[in-house]
C-alpha atoms as a PDB file:
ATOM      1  CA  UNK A   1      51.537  42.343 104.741  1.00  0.00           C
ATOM      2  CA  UNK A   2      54.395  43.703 105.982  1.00  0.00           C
ATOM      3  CA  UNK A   3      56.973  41.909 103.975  1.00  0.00           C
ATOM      4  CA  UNK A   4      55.254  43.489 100.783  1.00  0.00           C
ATOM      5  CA  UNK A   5      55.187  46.413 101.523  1.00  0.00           C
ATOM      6  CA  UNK A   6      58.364  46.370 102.575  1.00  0.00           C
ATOM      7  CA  UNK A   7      58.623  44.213  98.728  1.00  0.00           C
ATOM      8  CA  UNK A   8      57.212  47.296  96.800  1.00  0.00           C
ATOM      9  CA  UNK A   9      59.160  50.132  98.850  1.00  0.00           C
ATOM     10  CA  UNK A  10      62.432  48.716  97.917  1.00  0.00           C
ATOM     11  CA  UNK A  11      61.019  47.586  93.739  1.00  0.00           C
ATOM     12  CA  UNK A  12      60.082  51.399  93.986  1.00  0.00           C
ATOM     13  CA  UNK A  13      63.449  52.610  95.170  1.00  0.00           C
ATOM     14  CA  UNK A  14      65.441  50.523  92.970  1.00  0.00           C
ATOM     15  CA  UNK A  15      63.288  51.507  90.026  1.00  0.00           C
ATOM     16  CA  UNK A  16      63.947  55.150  90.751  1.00  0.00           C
ATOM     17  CA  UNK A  17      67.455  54.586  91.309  1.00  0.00           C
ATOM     18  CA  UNK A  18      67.877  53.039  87.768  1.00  0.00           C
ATOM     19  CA  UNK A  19      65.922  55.567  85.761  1.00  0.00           C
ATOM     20  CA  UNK A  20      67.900  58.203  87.477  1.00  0.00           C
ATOM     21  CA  UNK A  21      70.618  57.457  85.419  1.00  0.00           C
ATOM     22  CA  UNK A  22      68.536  57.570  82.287  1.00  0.00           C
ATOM     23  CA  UNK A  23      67.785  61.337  83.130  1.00  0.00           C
ATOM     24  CA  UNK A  24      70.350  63.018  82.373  1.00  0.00           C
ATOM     25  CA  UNK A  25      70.862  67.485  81.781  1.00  0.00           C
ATOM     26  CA  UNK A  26      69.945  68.965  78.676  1.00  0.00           C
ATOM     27  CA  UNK A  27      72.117  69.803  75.999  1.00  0.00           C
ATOM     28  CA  UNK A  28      71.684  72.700  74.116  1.00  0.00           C
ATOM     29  CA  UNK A  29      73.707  73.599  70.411  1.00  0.00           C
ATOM     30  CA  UNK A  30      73.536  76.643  68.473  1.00  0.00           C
ATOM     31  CA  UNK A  31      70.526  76.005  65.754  1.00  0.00           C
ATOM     32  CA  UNK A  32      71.144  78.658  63.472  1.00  0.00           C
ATOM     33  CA  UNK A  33      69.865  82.485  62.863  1.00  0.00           C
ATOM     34  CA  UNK A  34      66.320  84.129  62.346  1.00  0.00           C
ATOM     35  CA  UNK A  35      66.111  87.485  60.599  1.00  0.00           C
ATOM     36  CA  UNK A  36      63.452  89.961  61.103  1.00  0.00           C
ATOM     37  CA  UNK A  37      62.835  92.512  58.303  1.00  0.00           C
ATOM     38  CA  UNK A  38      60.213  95.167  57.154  1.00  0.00           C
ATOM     39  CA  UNK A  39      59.658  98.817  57.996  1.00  0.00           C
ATOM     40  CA  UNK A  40      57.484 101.357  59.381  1.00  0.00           C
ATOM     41  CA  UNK A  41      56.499 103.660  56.678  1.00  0.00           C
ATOM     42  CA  UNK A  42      54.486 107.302  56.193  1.00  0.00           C
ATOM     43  CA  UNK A  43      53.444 106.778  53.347  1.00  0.00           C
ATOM     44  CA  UNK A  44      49.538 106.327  51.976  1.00  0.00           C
ATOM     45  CA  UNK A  45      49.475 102.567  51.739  1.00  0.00           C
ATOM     46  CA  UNK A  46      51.808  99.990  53.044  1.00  0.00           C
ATOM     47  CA  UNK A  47      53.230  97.147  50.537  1.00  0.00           C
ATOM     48  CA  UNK A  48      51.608  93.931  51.407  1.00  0.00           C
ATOM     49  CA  UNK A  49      54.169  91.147  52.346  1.00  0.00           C
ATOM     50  CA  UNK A  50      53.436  89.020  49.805  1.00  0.00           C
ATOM     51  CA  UNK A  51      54.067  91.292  46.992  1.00  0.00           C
ATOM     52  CA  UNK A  52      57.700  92.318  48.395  1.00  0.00           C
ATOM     53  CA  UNK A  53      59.927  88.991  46.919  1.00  0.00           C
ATOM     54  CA  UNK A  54      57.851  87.574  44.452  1.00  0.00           C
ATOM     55  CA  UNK A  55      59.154  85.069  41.445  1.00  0.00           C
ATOM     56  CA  UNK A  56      57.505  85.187  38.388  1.00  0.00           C
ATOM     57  CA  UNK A  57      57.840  82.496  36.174  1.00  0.00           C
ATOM     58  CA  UNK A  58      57.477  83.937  32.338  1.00  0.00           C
ATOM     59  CA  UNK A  59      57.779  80.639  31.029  1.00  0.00           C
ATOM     60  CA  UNK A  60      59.873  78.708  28.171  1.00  0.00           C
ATOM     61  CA  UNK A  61      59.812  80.072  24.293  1.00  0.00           C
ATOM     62  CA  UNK A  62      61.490  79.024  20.841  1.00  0.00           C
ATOM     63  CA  UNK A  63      64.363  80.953  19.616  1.00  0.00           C
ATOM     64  CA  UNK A  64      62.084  81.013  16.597  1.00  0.00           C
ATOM     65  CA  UNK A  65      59.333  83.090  17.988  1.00  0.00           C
ATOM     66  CA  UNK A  66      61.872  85.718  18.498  1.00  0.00           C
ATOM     67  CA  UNK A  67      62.431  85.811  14.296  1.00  0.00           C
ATOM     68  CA  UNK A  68      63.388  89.798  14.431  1.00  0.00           C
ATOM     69  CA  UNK A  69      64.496  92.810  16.223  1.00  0.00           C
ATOM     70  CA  UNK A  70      61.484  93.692  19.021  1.00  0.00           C
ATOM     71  CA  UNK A  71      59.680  90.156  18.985  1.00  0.00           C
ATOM     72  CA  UNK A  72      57.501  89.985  22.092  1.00  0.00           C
ATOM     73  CA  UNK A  73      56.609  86.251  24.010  1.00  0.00           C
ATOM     74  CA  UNK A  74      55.435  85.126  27.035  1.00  0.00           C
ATOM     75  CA  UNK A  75      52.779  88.236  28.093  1.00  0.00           C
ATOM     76  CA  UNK A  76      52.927  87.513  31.998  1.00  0.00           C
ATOM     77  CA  UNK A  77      50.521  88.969  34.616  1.00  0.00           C
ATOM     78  CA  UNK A  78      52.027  90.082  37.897  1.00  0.00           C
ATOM     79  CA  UNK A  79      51.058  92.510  40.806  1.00  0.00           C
ATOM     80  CA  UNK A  80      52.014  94.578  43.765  1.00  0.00           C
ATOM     81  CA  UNK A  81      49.530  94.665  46.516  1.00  0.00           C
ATOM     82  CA  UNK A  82      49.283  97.117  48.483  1.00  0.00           C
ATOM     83  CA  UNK A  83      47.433  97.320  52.224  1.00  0.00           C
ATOM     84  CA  UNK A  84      46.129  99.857  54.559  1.00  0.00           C
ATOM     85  CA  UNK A  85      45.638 102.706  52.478  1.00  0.00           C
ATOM     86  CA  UNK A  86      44.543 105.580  53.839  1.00  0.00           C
ATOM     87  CA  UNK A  87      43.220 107.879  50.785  1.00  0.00           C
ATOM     88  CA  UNK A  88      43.283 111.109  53.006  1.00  0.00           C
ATOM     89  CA  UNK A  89      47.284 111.023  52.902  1.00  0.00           C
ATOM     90  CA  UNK A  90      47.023 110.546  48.822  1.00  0.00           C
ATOM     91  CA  UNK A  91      45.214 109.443  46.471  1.00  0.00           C
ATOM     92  CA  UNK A  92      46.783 107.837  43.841  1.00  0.00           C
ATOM     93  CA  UNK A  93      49.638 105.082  43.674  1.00  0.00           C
ATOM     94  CA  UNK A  94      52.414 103.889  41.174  1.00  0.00           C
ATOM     95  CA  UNK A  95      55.440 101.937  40.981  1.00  0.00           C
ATOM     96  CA  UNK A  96      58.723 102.051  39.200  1.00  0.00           C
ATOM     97  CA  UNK A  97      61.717  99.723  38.454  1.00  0.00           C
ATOM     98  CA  UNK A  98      64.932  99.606  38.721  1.00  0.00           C
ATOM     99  CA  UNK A  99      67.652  96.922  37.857  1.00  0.00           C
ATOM    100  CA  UNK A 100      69.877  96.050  35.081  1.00  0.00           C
ATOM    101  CA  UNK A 101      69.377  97.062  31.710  1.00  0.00           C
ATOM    102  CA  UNK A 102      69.996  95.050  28.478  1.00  0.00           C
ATOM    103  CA  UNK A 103      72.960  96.362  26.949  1.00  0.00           C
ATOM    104  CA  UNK A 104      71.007  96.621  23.269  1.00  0.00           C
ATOM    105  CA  UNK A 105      67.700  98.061  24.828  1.00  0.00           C
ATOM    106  CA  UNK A 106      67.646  99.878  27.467  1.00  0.00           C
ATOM    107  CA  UNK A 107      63.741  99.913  27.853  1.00  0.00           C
ATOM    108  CA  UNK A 108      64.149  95.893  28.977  1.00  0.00           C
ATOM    109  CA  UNK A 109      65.884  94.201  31.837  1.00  0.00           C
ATOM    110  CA  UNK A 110      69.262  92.107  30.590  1.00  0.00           C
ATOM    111  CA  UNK A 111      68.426  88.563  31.559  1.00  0.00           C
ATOM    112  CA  UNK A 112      71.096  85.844  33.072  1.00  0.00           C
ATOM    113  CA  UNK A 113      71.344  82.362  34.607  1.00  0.00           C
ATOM    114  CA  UNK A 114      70.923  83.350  38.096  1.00  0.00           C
ATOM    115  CA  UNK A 115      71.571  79.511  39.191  1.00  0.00           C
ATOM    116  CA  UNK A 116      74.787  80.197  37.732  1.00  0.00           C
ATOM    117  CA  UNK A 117      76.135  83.396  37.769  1.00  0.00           C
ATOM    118  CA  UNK A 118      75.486  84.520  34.562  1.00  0.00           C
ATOM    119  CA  UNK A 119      76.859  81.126  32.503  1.00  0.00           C
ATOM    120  CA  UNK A 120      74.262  79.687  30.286  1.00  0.00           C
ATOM    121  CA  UNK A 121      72.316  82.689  29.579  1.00  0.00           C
ATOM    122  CA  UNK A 122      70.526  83.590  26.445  1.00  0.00           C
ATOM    123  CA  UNK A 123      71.185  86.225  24.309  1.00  0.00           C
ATOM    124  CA  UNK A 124      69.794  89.140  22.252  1.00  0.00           C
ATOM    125  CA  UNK A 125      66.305  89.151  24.547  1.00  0.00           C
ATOM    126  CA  UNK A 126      65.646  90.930  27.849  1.00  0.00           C
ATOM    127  CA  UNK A 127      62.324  91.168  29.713  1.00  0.00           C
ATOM    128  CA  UNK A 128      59.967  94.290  29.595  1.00  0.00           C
ATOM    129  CA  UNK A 129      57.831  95.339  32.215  1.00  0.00           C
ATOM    130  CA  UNK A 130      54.494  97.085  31.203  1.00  0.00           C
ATOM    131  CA  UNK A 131      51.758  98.793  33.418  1.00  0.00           C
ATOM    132  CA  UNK A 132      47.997  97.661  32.570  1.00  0.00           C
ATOM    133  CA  UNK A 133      47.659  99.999  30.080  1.00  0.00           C
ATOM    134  CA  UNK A 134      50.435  99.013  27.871  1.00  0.00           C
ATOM    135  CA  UNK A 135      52.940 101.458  28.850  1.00  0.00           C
ATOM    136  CA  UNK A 136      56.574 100.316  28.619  1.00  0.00           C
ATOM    137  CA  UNK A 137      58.509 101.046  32.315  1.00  0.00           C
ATOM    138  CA  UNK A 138      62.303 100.992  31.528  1.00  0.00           C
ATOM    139  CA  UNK A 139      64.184  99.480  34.530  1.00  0.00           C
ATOM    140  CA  UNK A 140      66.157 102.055  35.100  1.00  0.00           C
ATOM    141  CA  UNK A 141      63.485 103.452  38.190  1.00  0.00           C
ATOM    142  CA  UNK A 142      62.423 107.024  36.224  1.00  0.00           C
ATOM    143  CA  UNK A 143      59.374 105.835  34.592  1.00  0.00           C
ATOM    144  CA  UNK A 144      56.392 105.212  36.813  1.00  0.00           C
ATOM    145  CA  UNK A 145      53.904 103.385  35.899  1.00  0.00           C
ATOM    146  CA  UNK A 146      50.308 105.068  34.722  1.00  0.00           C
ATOM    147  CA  UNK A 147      48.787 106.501  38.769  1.00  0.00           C
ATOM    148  CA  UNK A 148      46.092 104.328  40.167  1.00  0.00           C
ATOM    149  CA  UNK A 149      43.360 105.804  41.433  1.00  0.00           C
ATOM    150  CA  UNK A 150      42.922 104.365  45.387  1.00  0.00           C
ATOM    151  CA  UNK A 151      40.363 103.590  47.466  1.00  0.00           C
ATOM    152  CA  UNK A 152      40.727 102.829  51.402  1.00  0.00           C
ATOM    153  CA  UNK A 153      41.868  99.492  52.327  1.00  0.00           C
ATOM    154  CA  UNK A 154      43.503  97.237  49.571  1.00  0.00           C
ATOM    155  CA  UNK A 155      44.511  97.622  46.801  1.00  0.00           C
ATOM    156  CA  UNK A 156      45.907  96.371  43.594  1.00  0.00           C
ATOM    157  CA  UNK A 157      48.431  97.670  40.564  1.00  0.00           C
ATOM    158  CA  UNK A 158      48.697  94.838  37.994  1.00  0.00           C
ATOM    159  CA  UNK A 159      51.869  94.902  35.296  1.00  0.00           C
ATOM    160  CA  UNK A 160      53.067  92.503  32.451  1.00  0.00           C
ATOM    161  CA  UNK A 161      55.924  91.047  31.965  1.00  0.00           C
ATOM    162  CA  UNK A 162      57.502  89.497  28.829  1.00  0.00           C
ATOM    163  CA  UNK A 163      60.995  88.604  26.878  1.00  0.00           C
ATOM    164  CA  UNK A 164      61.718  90.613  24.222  1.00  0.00           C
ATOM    165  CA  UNK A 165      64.284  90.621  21.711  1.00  0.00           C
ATOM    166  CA  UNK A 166      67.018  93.093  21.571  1.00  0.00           C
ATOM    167  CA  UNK A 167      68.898  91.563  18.878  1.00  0.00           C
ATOM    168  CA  UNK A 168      68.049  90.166  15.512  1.00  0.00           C
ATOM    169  CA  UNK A 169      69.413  86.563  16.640  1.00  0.00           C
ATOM    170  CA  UNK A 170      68.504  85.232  19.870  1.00  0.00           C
ATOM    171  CA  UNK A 171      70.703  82.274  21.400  1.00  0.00           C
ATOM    172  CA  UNK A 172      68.849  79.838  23.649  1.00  0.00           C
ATOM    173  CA  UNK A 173      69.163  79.631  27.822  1.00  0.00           C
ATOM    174  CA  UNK A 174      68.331  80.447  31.340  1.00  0.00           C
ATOM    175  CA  UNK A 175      66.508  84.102  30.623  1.00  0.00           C
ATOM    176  CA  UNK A 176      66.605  85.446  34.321  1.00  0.00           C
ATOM    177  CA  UNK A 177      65.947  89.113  35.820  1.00  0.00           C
ATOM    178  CA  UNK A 178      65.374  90.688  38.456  1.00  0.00           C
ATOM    179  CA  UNK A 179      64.358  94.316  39.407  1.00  0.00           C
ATOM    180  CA  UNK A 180      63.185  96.395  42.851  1.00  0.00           C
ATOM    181  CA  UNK A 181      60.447  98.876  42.383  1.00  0.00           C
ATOM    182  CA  UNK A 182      59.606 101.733  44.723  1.00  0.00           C
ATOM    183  CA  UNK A 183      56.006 103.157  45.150  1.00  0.00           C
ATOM    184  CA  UNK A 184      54.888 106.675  44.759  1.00  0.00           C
ATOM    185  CA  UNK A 185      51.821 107.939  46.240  1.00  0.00           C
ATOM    186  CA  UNK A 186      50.348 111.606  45.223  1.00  0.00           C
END
């Protein structure tokens, strides 16, 4: 009896002994960067998360559907929610947009190849940006779109987006925009 125990102290001690050298400190690297962004705002509504990057995809089109000057393709629903509102600081809401206009129309945004840079794009078509009752909103953030009336809690402004032609010929590629928008509350 004695011998094993005296059998399993030392099988214990050895079997400590060897995983000790198995255990060994931690190492610890640098695993990159998190940013935190948003704000705090006084304002009537706050701008739901979801509706602050959004990509809109408008789609693919035939340089034939764009035949002449002022062509329209690709009518594209899109929205801005909006969170929290409190309709005893205001009571209606609209947006405008702001970004780079097309250098034959300045009512529509100038597309690119983002991807890119800017090589590949097409040519003689930009994007317009309506509000949902057809109202054009140039991108150049002075036009707001038509007020929405608001009610407490969520709501919703809906806008369309489409290309355009700004030139009598339009040359195939990437057709890329993008615009910020503010909110105005009264």
């Amino acid at each position: 009896m004695l011998k094993t125990k005296m059998l399993v102290k030392t099988v214990l001690a050895v079997s400590v002994l060897s995983l000790s050298g198995f255990a060994s400190a931690a190492t610890v690297v640098n695993g990159g960067k998190v940013n935190f962004t948003g704000q705090i705002v006084n304002a009537a509504c706050a701008v739901s998360a979801k509706s602050m990057n959004q990509t809109i995809n408008i789609g693919q089109y035939r340089t034939a559907q764009f035949d002449s000057l002022g062509k329209t393709a690709g009518d594209t629903g899109f929205s801005i929610d909006l969170e929290a509102c409190d309709t005893t600081v205001a009571q209606n809401a609209s947006a405008s947009f702001s970004g780079v206009s097309d250098a034959n129309d300045k009512t529509v945004l100038a597309v690119r190849n983002i991807t890119s840079g800017g090589a590949g794009a097409a040519t003689g078509v930009g994007v317009e940006i309506t509000d949902h009752t057809g109202k054009v909103l140039t991108p150049d953030g002075s036009v707001f779109s038509t007020a929405k009336q608001l009610i407490d809690g969520a709501n919703t402004l809906d806008f369309i987006a489409r290309y355009k032609s700004t030139l009598d010929t339009v040359t195939p590629g990437q057709a890329d925009a993008d615009v910020t928008f503010k909110m105005q509350y009264d």
